[in-house]
Protein backbone atom coordinates (compact mmCIF):
# COMPACT_ATOMS: atom_id res chain seq x y z
CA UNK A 1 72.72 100.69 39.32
CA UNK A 2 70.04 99.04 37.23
CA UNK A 3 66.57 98.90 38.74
CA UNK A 4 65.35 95.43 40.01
CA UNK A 5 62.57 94.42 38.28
CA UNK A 6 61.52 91.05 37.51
CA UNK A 7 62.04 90.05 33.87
CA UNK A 8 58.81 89.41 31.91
CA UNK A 9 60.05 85.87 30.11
CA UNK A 10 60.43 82.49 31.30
CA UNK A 11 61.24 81.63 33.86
CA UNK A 12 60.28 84.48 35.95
CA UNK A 13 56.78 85.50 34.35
CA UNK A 14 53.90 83.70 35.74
CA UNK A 15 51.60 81.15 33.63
CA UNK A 16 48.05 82.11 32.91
CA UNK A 17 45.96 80.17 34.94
CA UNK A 18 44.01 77.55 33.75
CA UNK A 19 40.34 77.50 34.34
CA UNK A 20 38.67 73.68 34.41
CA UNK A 21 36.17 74.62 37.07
CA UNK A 22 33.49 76.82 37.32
CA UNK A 23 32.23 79.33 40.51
CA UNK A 24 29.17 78.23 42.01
CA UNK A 25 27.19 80.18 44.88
CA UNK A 26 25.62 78.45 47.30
CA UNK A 27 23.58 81.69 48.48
CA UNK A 28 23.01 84.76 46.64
CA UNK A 29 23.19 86.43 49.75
CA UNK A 30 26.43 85.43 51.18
CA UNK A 31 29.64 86.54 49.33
CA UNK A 32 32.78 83.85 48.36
CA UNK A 33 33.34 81.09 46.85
CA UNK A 34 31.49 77.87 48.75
CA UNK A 35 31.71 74.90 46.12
CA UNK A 36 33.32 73.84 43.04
CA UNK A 37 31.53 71.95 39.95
CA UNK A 38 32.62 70.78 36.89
CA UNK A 39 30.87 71.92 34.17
CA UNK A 40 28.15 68.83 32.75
CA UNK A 41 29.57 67.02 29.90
CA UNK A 42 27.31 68.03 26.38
CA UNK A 43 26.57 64.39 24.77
CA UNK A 44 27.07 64.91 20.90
CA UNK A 45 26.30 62.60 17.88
CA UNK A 46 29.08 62.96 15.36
CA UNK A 47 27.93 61.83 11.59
CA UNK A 48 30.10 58.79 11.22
CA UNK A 49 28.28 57.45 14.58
CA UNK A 50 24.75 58.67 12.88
CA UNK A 51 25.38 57.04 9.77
CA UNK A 52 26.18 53.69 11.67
CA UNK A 53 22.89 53.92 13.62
CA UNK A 54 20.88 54.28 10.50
CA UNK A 55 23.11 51.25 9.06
CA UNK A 56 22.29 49.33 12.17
CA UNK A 57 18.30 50.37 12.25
CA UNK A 58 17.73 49.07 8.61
CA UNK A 59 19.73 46.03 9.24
CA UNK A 60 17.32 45.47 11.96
CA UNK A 61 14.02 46.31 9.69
CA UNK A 62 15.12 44.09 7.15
CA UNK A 63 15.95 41.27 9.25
CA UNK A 64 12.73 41.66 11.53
CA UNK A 65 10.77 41.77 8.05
CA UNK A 66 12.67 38.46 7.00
CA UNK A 67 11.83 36.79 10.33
CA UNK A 68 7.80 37.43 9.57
CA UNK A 69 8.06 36.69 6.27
CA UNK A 70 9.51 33.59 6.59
CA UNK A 71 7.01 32.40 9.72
CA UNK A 72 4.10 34.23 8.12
CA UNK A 73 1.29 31.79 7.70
CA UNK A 74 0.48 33.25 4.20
CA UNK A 75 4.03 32.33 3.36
CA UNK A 76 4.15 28.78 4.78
CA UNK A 77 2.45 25.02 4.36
CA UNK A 78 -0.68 25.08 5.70
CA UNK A 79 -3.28 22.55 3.57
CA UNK A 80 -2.07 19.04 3.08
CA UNK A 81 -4.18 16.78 1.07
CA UNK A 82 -3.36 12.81 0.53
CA UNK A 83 -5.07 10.90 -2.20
CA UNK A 84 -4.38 6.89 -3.60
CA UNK A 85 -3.73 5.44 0.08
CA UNK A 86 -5.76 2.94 0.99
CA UNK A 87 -4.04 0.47 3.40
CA UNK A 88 -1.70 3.35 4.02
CA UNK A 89 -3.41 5.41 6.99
CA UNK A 90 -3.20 9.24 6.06
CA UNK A 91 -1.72 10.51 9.09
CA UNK A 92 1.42 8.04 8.78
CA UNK A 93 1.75 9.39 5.11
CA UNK A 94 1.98 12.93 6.30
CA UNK A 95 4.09 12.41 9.57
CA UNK A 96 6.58 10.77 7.03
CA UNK A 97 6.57 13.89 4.53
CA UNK A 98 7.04 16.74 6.75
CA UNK A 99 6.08 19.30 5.13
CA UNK A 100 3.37 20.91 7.07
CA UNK A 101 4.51 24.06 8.32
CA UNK A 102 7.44 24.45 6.23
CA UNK A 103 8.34 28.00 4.76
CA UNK A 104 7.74 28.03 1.32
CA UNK A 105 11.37 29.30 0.34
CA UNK A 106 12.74 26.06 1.71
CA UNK A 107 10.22 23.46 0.57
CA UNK A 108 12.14 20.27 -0.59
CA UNK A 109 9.43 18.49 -2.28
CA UNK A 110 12.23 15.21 -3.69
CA UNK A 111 13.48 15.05 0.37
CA UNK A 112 9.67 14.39 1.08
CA UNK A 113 9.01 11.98 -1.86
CA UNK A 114 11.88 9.97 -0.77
CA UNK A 115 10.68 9.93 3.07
CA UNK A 116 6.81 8.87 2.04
CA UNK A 117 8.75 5.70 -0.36
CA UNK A 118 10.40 4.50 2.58
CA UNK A 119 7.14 3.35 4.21
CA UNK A 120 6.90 -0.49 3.10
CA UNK A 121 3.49 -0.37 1.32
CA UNK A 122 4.18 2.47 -0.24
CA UNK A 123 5.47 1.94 -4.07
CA UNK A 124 5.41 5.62 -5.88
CA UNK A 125 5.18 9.10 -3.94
CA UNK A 126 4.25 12.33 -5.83
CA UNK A 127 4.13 15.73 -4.20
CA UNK A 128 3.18 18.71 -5.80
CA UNK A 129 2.06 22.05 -4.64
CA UNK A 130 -0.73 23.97 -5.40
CA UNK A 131 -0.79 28.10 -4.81
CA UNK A 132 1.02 29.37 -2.06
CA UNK A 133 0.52 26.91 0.73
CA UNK A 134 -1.42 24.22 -0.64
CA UNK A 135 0.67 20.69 -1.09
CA UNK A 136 -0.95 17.62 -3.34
CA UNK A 137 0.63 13.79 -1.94
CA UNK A 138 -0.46 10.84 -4.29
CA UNK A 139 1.10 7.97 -3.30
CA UNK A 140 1.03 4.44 -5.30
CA UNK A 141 0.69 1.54 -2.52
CA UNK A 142 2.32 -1.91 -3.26
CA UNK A 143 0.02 -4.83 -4.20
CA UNK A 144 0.74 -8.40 -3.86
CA UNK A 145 2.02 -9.93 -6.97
CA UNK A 146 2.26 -13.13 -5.94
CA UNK A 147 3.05 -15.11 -2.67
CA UNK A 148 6.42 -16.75 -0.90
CA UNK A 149 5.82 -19.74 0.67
CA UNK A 150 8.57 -20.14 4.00
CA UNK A 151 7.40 -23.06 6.53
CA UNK A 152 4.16 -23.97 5.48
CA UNK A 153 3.17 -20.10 5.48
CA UNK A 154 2.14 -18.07 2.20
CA UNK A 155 3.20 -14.82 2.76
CA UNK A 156 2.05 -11.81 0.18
CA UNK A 157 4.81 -9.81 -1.82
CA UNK A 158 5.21 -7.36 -4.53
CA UNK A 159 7.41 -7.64 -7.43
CA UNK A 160 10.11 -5.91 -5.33
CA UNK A 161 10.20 -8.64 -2.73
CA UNK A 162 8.83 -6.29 -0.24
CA UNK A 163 6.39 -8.46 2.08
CA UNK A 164 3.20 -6.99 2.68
CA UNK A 165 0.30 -7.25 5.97
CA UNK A 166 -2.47 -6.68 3.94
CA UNK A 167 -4.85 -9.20 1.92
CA UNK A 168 -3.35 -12.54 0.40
CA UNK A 169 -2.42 -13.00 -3.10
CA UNK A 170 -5.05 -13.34 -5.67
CA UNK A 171 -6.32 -16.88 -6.33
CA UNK A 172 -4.16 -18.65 -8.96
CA UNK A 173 -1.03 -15.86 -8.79
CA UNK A 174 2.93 -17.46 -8.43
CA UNK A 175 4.03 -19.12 -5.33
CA UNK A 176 8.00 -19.28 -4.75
CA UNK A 177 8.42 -21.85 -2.54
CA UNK A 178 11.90 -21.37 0.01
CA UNK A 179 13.42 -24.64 0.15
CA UNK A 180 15.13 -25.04 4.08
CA UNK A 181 14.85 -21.66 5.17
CA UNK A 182 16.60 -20.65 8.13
CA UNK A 183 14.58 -17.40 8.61
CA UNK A 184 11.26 -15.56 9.46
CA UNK A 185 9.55 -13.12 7.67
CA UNK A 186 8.32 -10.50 9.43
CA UNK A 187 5.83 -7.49 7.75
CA UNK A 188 8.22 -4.76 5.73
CA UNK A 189 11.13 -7.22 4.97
CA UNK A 190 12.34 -7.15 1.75
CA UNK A 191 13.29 -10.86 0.23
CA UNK A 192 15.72 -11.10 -2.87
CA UNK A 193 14.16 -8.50 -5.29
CA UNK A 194 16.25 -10.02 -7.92
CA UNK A 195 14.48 -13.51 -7.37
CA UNK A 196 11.51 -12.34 -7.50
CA UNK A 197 11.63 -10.18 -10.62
CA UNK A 198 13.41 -13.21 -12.49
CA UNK A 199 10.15 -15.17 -11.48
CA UNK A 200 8.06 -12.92 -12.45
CA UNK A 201 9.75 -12.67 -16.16
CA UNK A 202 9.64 -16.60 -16.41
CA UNK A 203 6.07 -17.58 -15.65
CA UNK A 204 5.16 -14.29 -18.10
CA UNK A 205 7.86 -15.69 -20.77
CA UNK A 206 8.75 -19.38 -20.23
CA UNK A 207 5.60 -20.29 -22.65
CA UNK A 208 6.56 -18.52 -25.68
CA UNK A 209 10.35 -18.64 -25.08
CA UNK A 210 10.56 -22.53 -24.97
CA UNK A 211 6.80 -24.01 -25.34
CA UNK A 212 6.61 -24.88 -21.29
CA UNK A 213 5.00 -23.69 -18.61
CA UNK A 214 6.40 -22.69 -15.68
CA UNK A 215 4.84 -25.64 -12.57
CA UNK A 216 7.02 -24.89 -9.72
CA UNK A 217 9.12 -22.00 -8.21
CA UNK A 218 11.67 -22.71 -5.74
CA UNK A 219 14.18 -20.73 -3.90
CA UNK A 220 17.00 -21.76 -1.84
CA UNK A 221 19.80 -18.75 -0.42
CA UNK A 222 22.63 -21.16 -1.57
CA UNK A 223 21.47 -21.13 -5.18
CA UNK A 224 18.72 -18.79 -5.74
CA UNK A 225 16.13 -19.86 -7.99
CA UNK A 226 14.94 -23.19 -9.74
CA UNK A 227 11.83 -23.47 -12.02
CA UNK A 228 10.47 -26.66 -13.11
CA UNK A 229 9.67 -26.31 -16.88
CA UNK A 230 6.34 -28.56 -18.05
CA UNK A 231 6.92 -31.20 -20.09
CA UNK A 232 5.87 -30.98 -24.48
CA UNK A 233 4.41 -34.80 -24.21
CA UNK A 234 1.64 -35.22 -21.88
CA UNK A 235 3.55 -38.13 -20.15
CA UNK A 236 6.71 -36.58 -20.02
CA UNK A 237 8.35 -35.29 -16.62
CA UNK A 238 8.99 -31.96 -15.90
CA UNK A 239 12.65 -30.36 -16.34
CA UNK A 240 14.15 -29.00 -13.50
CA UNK A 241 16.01 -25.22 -14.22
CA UNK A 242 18.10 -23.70 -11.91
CA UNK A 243 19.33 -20.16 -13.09
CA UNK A 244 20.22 -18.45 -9.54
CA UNK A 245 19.57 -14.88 -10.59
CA UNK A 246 18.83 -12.41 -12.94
CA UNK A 247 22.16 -11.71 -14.54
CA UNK A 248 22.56 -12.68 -17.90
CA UNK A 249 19.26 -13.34 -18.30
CA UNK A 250 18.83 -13.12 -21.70
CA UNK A 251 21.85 -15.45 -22.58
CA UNK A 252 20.62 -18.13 -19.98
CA UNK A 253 17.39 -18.47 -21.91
CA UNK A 254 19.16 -18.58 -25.66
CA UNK A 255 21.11 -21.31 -23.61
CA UNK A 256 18.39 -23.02 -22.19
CA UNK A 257 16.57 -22.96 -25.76
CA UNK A 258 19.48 -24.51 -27.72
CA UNK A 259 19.99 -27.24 -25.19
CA UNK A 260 16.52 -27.97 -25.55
CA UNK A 261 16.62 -28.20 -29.34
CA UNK A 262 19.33 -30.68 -29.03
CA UNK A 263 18.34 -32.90 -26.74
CA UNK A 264 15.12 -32.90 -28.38
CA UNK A 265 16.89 -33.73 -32.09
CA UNK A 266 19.15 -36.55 -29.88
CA UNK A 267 16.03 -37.63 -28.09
CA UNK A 268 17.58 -37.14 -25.35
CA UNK A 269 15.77 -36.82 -21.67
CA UNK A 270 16.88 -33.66 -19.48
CA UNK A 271 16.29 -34.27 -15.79
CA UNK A 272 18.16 -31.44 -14.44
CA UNK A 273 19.97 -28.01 -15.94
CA UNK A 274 22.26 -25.36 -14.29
CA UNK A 275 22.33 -22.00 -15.54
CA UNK A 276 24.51 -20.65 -13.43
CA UNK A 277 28.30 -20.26 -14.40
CA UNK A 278 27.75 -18.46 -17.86
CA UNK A 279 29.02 -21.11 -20.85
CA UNK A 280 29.76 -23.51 -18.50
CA UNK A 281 26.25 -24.96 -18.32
CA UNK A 282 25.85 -28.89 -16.84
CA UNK A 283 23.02 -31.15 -17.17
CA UNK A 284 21.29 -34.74 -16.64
């Protein structure tokens, strides 16, 4: 009869125990087992979570060195300096440019040109900088050209119909008279600039163009302008132009000159010429 012993392979042989705790005594002078602990986790780096730190701690230092340089006061606007303005008061000039402060990386000197030339007496903005932080503003300020007359009032404007607050035209300069307006002119408005500049070509040109002087400058909205032209005979009366508008300047006054030169070979009397509808010109 075989011995009965108990086989030493599965399933009859007995796992080795597993060990996920540790003995701790509570007294050195007591014997047995009084508590169980498990053993304190050991915190390691590995080197793909080192190299990310050191990523992430440069990132930082160059981004933190960015941030100062770009707020450093060595690195930004700090002296402002406006020359040319006059009527313009200095402080309006540089709220309008805002610059001051500005980081030097992002200075847009054309965006602050353009915001100085939208205050109304202001005709020509130039900014410049100078070093590191120092900016230059020399602005051009509108003067009055001439005057527009609108019910009973002269009012001063420049060649670009801007109207201005300061002083009144000089003595003897062109008055463009509005003929029924239905308006008020208020400081900063901006009448027709192309009205204006026509006038402003015709008093300079009328005289050598066609031997006349300009004597009156009218404007109505319905038909723009009308210049009366002096007479060549000291007796004669004046001739009464309307050309509306700048376009097609040049062929309204070759025009105008011809018609002139005939009436004067017909001896013929012109009351009244319009200008305005190209080759089909009328007159009286």
């Amino acid at each position: 009869m075989p011995s009965a012993r108990t086989p030493k392979r599965w399933p009859y042989k007995a796992a080795k125990p597993g060990r996920t705790t540790r003995v701790v005594k509570t007294n050195d002078h007591e014997r047995g087992v009084h508590r169980r602990e498990k053993p304190e986790p050991v915190w390691r780096i590995t080197p793909r979570q080192a190299r990310i730190a050191l990523a992430a701690a440069s990132f930082t230092l160059v981004a933190s060195a960015a941030w100062w340089a770009y707020h450093s006061p060595y690195l930004t606007v700090s002296n402002v300096q406006v020359a040319g303005a006059s009527e313009v008061p200095p402080g309006d000039i540089l709220d309008a440019a805002e610059i001051k402060g500005d980081s030097i990386f992002t200075l847009d000197l054309a965006a602050a040109e353009a915001r100085i030339e939208e205050i109304p007496k202001v005709f020509d903005a130039t900014v410049e900088k100078h070093g590191w932080t120092s900016i230059t503003i020399t602005v051009e300020e509108r003067t009055p050209w001439g005057s527009w007359q609108i019910n009973g009032e002269n009012v001063p404007i420049d060649i670009d119909g801007f109207v201005l607050d300061g002083p009144a035209a000089p003595e003897g300069s062109p008055v463009i008279l509005e003929v029924d307006p239905q308006r008020v002119l208020n400081k900063g408005d901006r009448i027709d600039p192309g009205a204006v500049q026509l006038a402003a070509r015709l008093v300079d040109e009328a005289e050598t163009a066609f031997g006349r002087r300009v004597l009156v400058l009218a404007y109505r909205e319905s038909s723009g302008l009308t210049v009366a032209l002096s007479s060549t005979d000291i007796n004669g009366k004046p001739i009464w132009v309307t050309f509306g508008d700048s376009r097609d300047y040049d062929y309204k006054i070759a025009s105008l000159y011809v018609l002139l030169e005939q009436a004067k070979e017909r001896d013929l009397a012109l009351n009244a010429v319009d200008l305005r509808f190209g080759d089909r010109l009328s007159f009286n």
